[in-house]
Protein backbone atom coordinates (compact mmCIF):
# COMPACT_ATOMS: atom_id res chain seq x y z
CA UNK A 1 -71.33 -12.93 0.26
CA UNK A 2 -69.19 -13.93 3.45
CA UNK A 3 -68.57 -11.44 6.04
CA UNK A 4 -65.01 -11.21 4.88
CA UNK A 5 -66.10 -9.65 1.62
CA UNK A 6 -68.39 -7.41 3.45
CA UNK A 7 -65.81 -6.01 5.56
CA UNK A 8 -63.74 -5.90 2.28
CA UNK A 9 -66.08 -3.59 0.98
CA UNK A 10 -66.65 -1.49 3.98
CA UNK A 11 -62.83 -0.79 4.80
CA UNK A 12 -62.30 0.01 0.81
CA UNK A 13 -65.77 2.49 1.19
CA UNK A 14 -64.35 3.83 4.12
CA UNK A 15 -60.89 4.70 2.94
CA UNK A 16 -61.94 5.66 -0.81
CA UNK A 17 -64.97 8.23 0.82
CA UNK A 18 -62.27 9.95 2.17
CA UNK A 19 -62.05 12.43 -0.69
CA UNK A 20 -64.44 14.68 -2.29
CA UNK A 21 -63.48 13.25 -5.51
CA UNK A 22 -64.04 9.15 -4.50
CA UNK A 23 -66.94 10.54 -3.12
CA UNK A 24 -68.14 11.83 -6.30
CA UNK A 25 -67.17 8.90 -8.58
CA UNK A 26 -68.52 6.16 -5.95
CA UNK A 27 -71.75 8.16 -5.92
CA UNK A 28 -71.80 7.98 -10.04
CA UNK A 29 -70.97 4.41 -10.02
CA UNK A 30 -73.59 3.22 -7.52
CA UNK A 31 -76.30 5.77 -8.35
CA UNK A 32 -79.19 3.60 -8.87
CA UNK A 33 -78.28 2.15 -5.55
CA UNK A 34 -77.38 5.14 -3.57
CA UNK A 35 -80.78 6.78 -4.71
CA UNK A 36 -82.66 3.63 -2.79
CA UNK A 37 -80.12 3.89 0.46
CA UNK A 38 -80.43 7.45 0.78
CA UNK A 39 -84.17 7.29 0.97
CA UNK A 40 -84.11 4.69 3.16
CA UNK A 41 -81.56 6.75 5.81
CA UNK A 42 -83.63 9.69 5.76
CA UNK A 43 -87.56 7.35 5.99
CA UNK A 44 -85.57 5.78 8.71
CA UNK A 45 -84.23 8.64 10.83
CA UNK A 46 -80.88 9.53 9.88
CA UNK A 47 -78.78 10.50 12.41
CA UNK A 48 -80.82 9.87 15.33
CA UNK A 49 -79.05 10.42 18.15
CA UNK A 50 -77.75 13.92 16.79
CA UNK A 51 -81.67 15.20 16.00
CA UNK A 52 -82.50 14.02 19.83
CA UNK A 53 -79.83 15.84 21.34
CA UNK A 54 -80.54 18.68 18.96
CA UNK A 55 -84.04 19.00 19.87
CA UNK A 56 -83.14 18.57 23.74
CA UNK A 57 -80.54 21.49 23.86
CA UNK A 58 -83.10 23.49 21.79
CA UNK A 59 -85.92 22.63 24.65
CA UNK A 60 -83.23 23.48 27.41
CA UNK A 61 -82.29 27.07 25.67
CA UNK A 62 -85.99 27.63 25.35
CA UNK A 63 -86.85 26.68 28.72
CA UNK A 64 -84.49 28.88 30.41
CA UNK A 65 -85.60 32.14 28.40
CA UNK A 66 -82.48 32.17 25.74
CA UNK A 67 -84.88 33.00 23.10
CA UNK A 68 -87.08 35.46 24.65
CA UNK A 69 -83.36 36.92 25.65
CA UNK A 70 -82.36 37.34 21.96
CA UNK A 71 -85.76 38.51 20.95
CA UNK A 72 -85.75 41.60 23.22
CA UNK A 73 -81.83 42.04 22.06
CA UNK A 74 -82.65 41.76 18.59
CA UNK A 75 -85.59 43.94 19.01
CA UNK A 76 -83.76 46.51 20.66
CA UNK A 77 -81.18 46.39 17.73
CA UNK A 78 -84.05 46.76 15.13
CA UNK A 79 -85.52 49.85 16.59
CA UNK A 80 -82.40 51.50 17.15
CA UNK A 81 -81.36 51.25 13.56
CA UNK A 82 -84.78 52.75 12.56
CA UNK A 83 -84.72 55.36 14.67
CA UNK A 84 -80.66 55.90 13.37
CA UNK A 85 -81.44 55.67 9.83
CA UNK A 86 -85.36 57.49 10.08
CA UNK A 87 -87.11 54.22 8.84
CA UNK A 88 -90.75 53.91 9.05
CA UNK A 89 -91.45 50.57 10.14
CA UNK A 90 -94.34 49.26 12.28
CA UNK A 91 -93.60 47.33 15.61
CA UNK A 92 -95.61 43.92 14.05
CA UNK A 93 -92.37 44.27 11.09
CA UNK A 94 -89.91 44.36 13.63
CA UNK A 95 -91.23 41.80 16.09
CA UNK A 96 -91.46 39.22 13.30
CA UNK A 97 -88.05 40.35 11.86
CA UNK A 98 -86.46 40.02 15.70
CA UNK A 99 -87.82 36.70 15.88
CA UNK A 100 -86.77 35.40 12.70
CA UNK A 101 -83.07 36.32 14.24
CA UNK A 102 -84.06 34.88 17.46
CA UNK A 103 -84.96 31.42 15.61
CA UNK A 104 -82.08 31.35 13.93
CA UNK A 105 -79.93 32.03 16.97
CA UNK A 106 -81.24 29.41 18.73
CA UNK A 107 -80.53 26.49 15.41
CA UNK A 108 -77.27 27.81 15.62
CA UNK A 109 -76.39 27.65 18.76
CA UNK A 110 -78.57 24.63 19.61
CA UNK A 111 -76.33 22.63 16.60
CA UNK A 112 -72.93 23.95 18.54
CA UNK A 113 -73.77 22.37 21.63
CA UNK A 114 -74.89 19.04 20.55
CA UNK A 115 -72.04 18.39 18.17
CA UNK A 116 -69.60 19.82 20.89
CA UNK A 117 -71.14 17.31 23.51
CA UNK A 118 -70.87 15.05 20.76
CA UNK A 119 -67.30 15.21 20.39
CA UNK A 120 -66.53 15.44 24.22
CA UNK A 121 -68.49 12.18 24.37
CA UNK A 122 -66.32 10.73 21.77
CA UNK A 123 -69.30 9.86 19.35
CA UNK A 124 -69.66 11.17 15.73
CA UNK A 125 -72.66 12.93 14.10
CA UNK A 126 -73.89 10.19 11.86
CA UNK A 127 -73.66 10.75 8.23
CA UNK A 128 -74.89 9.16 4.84
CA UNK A 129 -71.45 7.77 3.79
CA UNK A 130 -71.23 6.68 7.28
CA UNK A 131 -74.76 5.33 7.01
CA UNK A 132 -74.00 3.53 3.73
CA UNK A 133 -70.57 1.76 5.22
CA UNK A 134 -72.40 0.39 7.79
CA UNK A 135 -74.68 -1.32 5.51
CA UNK A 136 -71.82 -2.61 3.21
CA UNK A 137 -70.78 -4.31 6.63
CA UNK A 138 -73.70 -6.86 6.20
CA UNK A 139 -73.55 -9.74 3.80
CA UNK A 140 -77.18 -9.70 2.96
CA UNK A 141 -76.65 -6.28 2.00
CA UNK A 142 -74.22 -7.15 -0.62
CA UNK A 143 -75.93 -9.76 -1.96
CA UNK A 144 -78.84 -7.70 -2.60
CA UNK A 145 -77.53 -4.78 -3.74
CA UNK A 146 -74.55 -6.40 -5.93
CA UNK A 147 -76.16 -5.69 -9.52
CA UNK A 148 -77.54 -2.19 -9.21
CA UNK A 149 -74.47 -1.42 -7.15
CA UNK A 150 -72.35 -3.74 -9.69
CA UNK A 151 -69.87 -0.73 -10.78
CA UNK A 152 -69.46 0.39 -7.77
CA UNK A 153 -67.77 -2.63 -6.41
CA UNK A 154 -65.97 -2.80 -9.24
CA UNK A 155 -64.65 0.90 -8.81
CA UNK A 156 -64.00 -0.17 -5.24
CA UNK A 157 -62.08 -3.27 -5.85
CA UNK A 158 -59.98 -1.06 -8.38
CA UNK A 159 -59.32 1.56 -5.23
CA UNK A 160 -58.38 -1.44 -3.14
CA UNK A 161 -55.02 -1.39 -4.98
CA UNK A 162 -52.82 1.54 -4.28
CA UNK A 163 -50.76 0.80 -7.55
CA UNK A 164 -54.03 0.84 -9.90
CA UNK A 165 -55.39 3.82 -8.11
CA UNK A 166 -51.59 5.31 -8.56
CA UNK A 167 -51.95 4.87 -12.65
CA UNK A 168 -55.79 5.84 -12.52
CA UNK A 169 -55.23 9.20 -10.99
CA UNK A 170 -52.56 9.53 -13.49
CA UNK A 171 -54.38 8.79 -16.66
CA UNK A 172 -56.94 11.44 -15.21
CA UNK A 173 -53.95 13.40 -14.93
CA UNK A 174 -53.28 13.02 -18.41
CA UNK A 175 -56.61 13.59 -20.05
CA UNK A 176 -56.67 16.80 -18.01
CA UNK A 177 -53.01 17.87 -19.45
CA UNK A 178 -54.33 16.79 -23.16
CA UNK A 179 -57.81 19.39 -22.80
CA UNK A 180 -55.75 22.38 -21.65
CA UNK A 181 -52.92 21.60 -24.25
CA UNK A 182 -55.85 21.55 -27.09
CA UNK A 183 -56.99 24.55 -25.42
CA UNK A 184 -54.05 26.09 -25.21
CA UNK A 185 -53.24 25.57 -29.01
CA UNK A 186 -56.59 26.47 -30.19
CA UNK A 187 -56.64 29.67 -28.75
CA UNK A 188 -53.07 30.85 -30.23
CA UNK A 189 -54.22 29.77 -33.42
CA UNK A 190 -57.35 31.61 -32.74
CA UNK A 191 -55.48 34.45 -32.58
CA UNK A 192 -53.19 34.28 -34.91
CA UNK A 193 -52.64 37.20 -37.08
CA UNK A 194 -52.50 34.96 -40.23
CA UNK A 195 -55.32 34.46 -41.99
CA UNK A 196 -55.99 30.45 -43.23
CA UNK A 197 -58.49 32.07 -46.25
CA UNK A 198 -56.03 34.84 -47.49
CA UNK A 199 -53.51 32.08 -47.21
CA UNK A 200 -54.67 29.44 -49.60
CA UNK A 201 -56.54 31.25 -51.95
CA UNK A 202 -54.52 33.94 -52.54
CA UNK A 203 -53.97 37.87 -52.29
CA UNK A 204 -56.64 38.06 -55.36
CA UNK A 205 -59.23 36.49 -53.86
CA UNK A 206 -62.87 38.22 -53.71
CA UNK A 207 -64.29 38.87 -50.48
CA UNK A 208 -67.00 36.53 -51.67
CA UNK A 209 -64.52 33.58 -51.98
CA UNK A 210 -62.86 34.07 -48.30
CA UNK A 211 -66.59 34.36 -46.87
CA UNK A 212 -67.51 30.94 -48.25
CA UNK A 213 -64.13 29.84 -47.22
CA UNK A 214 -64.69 30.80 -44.10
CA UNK A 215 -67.95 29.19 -43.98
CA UNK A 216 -67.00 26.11 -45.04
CA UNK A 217 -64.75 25.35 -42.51
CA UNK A 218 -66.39 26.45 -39.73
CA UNK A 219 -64.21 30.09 -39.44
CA UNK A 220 -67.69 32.47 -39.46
CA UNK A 221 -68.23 31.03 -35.96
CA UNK A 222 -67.65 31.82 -32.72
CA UNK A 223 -64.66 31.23 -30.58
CA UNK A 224 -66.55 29.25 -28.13
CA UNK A 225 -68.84 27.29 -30.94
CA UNK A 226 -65.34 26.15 -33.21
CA UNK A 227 -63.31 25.31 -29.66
CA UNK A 228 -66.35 23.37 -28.70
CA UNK A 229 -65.81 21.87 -32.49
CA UNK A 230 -62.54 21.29 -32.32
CA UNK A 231 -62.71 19.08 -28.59
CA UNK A 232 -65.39 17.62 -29.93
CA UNK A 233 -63.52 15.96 -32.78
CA UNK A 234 -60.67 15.32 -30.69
CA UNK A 235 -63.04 13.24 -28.30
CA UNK A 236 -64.20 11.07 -31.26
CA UNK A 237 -61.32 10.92 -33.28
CA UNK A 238 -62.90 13.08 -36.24
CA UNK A 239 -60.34 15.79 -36.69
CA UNK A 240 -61.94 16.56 -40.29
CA UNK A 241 -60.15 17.56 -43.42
CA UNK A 242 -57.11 20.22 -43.50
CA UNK A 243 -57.86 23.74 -45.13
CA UNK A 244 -54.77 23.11 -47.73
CA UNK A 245 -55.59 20.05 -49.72
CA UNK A 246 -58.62 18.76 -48.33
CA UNK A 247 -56.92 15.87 -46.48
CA UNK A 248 -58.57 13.78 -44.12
CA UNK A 249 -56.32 15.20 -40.64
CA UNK A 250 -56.75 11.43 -39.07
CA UNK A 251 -55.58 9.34 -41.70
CA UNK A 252 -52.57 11.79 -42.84
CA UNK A 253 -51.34 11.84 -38.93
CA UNK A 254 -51.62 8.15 -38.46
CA UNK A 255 -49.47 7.96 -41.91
CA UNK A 256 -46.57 10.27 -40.46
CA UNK A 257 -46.43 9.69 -37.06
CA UNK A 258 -44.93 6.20 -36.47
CA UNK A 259 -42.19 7.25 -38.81
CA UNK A 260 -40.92 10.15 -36.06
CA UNK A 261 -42.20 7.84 -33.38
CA UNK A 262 -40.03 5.25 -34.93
CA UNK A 263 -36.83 7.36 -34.72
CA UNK A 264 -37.47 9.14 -31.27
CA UNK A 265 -37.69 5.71 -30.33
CA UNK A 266 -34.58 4.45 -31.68
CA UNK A 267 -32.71 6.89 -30.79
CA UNK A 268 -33.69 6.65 -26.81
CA UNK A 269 -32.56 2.94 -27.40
CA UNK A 270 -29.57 4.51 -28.99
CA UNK A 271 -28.87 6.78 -25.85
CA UNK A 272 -29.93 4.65 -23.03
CA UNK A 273 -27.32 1.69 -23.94
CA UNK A 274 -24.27 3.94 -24.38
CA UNK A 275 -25.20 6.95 -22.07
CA UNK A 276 -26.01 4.45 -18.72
CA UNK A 277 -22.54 2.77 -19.18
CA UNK A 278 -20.54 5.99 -19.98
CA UNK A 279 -21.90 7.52 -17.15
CA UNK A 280 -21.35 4.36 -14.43
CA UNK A 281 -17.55 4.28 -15.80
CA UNK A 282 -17.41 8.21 -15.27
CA UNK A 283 -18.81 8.38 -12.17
CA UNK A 284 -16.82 5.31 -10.72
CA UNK A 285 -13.39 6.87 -11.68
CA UNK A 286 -14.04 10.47 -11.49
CA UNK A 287 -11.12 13.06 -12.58
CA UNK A 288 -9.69 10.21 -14.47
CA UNK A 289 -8.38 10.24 -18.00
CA UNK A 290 -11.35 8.28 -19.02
CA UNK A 291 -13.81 10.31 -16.99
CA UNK A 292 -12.24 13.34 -18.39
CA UNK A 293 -12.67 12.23 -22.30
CA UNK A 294 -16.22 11.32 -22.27
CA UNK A 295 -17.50 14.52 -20.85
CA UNK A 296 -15.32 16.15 -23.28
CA UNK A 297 -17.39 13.79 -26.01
CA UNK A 298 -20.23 14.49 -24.33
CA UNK A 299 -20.14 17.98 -24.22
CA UNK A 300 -19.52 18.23 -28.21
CA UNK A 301 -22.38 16.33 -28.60
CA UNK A 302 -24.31 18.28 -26.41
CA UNK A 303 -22.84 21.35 -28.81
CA UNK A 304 -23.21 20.10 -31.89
CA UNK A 305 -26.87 21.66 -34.00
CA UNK A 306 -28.93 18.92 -35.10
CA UNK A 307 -29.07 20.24 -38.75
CA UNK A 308 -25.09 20.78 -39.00
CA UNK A 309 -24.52 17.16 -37.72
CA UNK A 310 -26.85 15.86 -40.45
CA UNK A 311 -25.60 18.13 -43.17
CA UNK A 312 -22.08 16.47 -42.65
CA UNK A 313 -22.97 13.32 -41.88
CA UNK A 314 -24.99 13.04 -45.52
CA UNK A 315 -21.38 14.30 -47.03
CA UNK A 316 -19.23 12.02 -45.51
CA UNK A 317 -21.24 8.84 -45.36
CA UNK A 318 -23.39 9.33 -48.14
CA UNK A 319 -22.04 11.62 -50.88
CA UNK A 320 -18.28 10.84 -50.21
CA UNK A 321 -18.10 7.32 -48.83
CA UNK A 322 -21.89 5.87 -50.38
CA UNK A 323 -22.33 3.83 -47.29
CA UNK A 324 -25.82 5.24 -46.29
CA UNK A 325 -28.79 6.68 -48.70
CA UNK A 326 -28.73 10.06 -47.82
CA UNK A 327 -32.77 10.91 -47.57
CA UNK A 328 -34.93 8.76 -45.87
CA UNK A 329 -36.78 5.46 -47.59
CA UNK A 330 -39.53 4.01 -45.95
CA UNK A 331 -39.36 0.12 -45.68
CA UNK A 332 -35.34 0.96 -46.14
CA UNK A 333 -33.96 0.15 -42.75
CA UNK A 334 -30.64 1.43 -43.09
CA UNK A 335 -32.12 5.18 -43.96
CA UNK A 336 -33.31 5.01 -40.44
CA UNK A 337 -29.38 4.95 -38.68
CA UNK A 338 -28.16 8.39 -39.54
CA UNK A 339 -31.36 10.22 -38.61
CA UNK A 340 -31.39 8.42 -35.19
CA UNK A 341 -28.09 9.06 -34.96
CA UNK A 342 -28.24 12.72 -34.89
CA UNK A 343 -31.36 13.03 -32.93
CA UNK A 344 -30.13 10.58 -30.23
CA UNK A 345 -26.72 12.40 -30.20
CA UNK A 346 -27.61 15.16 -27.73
CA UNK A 347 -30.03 12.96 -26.19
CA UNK A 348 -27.50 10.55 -25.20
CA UNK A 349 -24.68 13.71 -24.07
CA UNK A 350 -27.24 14.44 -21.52
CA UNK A 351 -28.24 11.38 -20.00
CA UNK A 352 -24.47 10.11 -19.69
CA UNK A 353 -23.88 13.59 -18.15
CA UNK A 354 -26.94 13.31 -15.82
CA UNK A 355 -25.79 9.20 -14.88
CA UNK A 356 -22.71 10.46 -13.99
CA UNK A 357 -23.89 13.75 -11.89
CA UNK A 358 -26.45 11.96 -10.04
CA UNK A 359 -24.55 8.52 -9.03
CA UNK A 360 -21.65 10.77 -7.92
CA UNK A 361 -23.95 12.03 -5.41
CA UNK A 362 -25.28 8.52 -4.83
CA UNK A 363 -22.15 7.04 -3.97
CA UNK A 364 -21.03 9.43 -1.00
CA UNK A 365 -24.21 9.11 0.65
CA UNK A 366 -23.98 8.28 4.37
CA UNK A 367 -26.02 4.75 3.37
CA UNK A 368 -23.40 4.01 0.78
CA UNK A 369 -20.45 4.39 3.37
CA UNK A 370 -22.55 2.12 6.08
CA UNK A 371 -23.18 -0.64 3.35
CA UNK A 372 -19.26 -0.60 2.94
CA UNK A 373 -18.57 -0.59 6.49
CA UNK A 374 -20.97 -3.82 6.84
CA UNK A 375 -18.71 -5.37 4.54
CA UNK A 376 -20.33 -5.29 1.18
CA UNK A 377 -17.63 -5.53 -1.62
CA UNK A 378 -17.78 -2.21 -4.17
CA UNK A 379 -19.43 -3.57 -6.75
CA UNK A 380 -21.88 -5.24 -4.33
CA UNK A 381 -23.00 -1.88 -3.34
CA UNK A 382 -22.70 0.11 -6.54
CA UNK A 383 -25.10 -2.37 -7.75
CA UNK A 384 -27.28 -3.27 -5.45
CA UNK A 385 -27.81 0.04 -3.78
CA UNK A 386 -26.51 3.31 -5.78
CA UNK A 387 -27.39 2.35 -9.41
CA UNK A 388 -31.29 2.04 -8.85
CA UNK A 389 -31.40 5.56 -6.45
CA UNK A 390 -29.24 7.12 -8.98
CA UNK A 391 -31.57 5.97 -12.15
CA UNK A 392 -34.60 8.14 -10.44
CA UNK A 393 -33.16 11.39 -11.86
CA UNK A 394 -32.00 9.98 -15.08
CA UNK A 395 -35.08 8.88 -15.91
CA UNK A 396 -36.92 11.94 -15.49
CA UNK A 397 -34.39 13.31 -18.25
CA UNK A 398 -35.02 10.65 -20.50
CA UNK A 399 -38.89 11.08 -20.47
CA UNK A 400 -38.54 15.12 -20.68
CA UNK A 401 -36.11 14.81 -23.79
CA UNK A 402 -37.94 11.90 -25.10
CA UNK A 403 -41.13 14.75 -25.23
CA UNK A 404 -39.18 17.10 -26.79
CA UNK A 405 -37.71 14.99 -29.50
CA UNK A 406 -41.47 14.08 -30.66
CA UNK A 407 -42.50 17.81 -31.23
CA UNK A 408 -38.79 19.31 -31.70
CA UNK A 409 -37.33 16.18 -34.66
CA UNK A 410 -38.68 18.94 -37.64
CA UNK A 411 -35.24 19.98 -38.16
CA UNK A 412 -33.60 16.39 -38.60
CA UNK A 413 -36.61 15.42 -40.29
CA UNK A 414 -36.60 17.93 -42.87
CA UNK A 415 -32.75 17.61 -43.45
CA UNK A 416 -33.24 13.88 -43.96
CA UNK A 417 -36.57 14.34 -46.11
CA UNK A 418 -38.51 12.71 -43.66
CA UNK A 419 -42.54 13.27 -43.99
CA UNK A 420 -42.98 13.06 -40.21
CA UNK A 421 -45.39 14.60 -37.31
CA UNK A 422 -42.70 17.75 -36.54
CA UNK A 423 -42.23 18.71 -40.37
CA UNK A 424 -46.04 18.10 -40.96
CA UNK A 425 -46.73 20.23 -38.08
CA UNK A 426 -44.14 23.21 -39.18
CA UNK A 427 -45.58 23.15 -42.99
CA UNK A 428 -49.28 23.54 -41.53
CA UNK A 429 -48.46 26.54 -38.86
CA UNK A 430 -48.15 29.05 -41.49
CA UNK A 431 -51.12 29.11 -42.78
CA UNK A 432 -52.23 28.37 -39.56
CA UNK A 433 -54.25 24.95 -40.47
CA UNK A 434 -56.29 24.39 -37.54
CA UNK A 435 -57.57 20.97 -37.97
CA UNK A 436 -54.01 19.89 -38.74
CA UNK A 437 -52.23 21.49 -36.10
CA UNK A 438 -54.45 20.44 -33.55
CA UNK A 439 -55.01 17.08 -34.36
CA UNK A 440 -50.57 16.83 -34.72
CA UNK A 441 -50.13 18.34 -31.40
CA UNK A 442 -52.95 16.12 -29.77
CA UNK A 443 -51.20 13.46 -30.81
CA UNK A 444 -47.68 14.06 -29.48
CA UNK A 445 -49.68 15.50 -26.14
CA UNK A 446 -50.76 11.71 -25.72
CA UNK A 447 -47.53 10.29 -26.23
CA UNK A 448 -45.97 12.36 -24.00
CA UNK A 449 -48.49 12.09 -21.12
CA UNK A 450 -48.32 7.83 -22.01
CA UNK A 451 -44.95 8.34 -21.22
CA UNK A 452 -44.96 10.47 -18.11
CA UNK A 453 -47.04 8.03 -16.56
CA UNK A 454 -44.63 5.12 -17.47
CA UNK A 455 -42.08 7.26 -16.06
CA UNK A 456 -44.65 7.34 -12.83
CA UNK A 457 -44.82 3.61 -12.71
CA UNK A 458 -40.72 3.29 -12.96
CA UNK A 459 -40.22 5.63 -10.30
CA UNK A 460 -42.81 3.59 -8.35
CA UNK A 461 -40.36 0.71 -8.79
CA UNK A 462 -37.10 2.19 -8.83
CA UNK A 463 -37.77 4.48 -5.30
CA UNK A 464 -39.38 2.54 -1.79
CA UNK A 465 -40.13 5.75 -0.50
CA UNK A 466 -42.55 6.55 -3.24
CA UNK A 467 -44.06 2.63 -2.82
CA UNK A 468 -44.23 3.23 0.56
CA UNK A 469 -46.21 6.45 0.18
CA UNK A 470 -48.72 4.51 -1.93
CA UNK A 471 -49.35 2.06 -0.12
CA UNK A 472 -50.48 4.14 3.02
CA UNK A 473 -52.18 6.80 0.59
């Protein structure tokens, strides 16, 4: 290992051991190796100069009667408060308690003084991370300690890169948003006041039927033990069989989720290439006739229910003009165009309203007017400058809406006959099917937080500000 490498190392230990969380996962990563290191920094002294210092003050205090001070104060204190409170304790008791206050008086203030003279001197009280970065400074050190400390250096030379520690912390992020939303669910299903048992076997069932019912899927237990359960087979992908039907939850999910994924999909395609446009032509001749008629269009779409806009658009292109099949066909391409159409309908009202909004703000900013005055020709500095600070906003619209189209698409989808994730989910509530339920809203709580952090990484790209701020994070 070169000295180059070492110092490598040691910057990106020194930098990453600034938080209590690097800290942590460093510590994890290297732990074979740590476990050596730190018995060899305290066999070899650790933090020498501090102890020295420490034990000097403590020999100063003690030589100029500090101790024998606080004993006779403490003392004083001791028998005062038994004489107060009518205590019967013998002068050996109180001697030895007064001294154990006297001792610790003197740590105390012994530690103060040295890390104050410490400071003034401008030197630090040595610690183990300290300690360790000062060995990562030496290329024999590395070259000894590379294989037990292999995934640490690898966790290092990930932190080395602002951008890959950027989407790291945001995965994290995410797995933390997908517990408490499984959480979350659980525990209103928990409580539900529906019954799964009564549910599916019926009003006549015997109490012997809902007990084994019960016990069969778990219900007898506790609300700790069947959350526990439930994580559990979120964690390894086992989300068991549903109460109605006996359907494996896994395979039933992964048959109906690409189909709403599929549309929600489309239909952001749908809203991002007319929406961006309508929105640049709106905002670069605002009050115009133009302007005027596609927020007009806009707001009807914005208007317009979801299960109206299908309803008509199955009688007029499929009943009355027989362009379209009017329920949805899998492996049929053109039963896809007027569910997207009606999802992405709203979706794209807002975004060209939002485009519009936020590059009319863009465009009267004081950087705008100097890039004109410098001599940059309109288009010049719509483009170069206001389009990309104006998409920052937008996009945070299109990932919110692009969430709520994955859980909210049960109305289109049961208008168009569509066996997707939303209806799925609505037909298993009632009952309440746990396994079902959970496993559907795990699912969309992972697409949702995969798409929040793409969101992350565009505004990354799209705004210096927030580059800037991760580079020097």
């Amino acid at each position: 290992m070169s000295h180059k490498a070492a110092s490598f190392f040691g910057h990106s230990f020194r930098k990453a051991s600034g938080r209590t969380a690097y800290q942590v996962l460093l510590l994890l990563a290297g732990l074979p190796l740590h476990l050596f290191t730190y018995f060899s920094y305290i066999r070899n002294g650790r933090d020498r100069q501090y102890t020295s210092m420490l034990n000097s003050v403590q020999s100063g205090l003690a030589d100029r009667g500090q101790k024998e001070k606080w004993l006779e104060e403490y003392k004083d204190q001791l028998e005062r408060k038994q004489k107060f409170f009518r205590e019967n304790v013998s002068p050996a008791d109180i001697h030895r308690e007064a001294e154990k206050l006297a001792d610790e008086k003197l740590s105390a203030e012994s530690k103060r003084i040295s890390e104050m003279r410490l400071e003034q001197t401008g030197q630090k009280k040595e610690t183990y991370f300290s300690y360790f970065q000062s060995l990562l400074q030496k290329p024999a050190f590395l070259v000894v300690s590379f294989i037990p400390g292999f995934f640490m250096y690898v966790l290092l030379f990930l932190m080395s890169n602002p951008f890959i520690l950027y989407i790291a912390e945001r995965l994290v992020q995410s797995v933390g948003v997908i517990i408490g939303v499984a959480v979350l669910v659980f525990t209103i299903l928990y409580i539900s006041p529906f019954d799964p048992a009564t549910n599916i076997l019926g009003e006549s069932a015997t109490q012997e039927q809902i007990s084994n019912f019960n016990r069969l899927h778990g219900l007898d237990l506790s609300y700790w033990q069947q959350l526990w359960n439930a994580l559990k087979g979120i964690a390894t992908f086992d989300l068991g069989s549903s109460f109605a039907g006996n359907e494996d939850v896994a395979a039933s999910i992964s048959n109906k989720f690409p189909v709403t994924l599929t549309i929600a999909l489309f239909s952001v395609i749908m809203a991002i290439v007319i929406a961006i446009p309508v929105g640049i032509l709106s905002a670069t001749r605002p009050n115009s006739f133009l302007d005027y008629s596609f927020m007009f269009i806009a707001l009807i779409g914005l208007s317009i229910p979801n299960f109206w806009q299908g309803l008509i658009f199955i009688l007029g292109f499929s009943i009355h003009l027989n362009w379209l099949p009017a329920t949805y066909s899998p492996g049929h391409a053109l039963s896809l165009i007027m569910p997207v159409v009606v999802l992405g309908t709203a979706l794209t009202a807002s975004i060209a309203r939002m485009m519009r909004s936020s590059l009319l703000e863009i465009i009267n900013e004081d950087y705008i007017i100097t890039a004109r005055a410098k001599g940059l020709s309109y288009a010049q500095t719509l483009w170069r400058h206001a389009i990309g600070n104006a998409m920052i906003p937008v996009v945070t619209v299109i990932g919110l809406l692009f969430g709520g189209m994955l859980g909210g698409a049960a109305v289109t989808e049961k208008v168009f006959n569509i066996r997707g994730i939303g209806s799925y989910i609505v037909d298993k509530q009632f009952i309440p099917d746990i396994p079902a339920i959970m496993g559907g809203v795990v699912y969309i709580a992972i697409t949702i937080s995969l798409v929040n952090l793409l969101i992350d990484i565009l505004y990354a790209l799209l705004d210096p500000r927030i580059r800037s701020k991760i580079d020097h994070s």
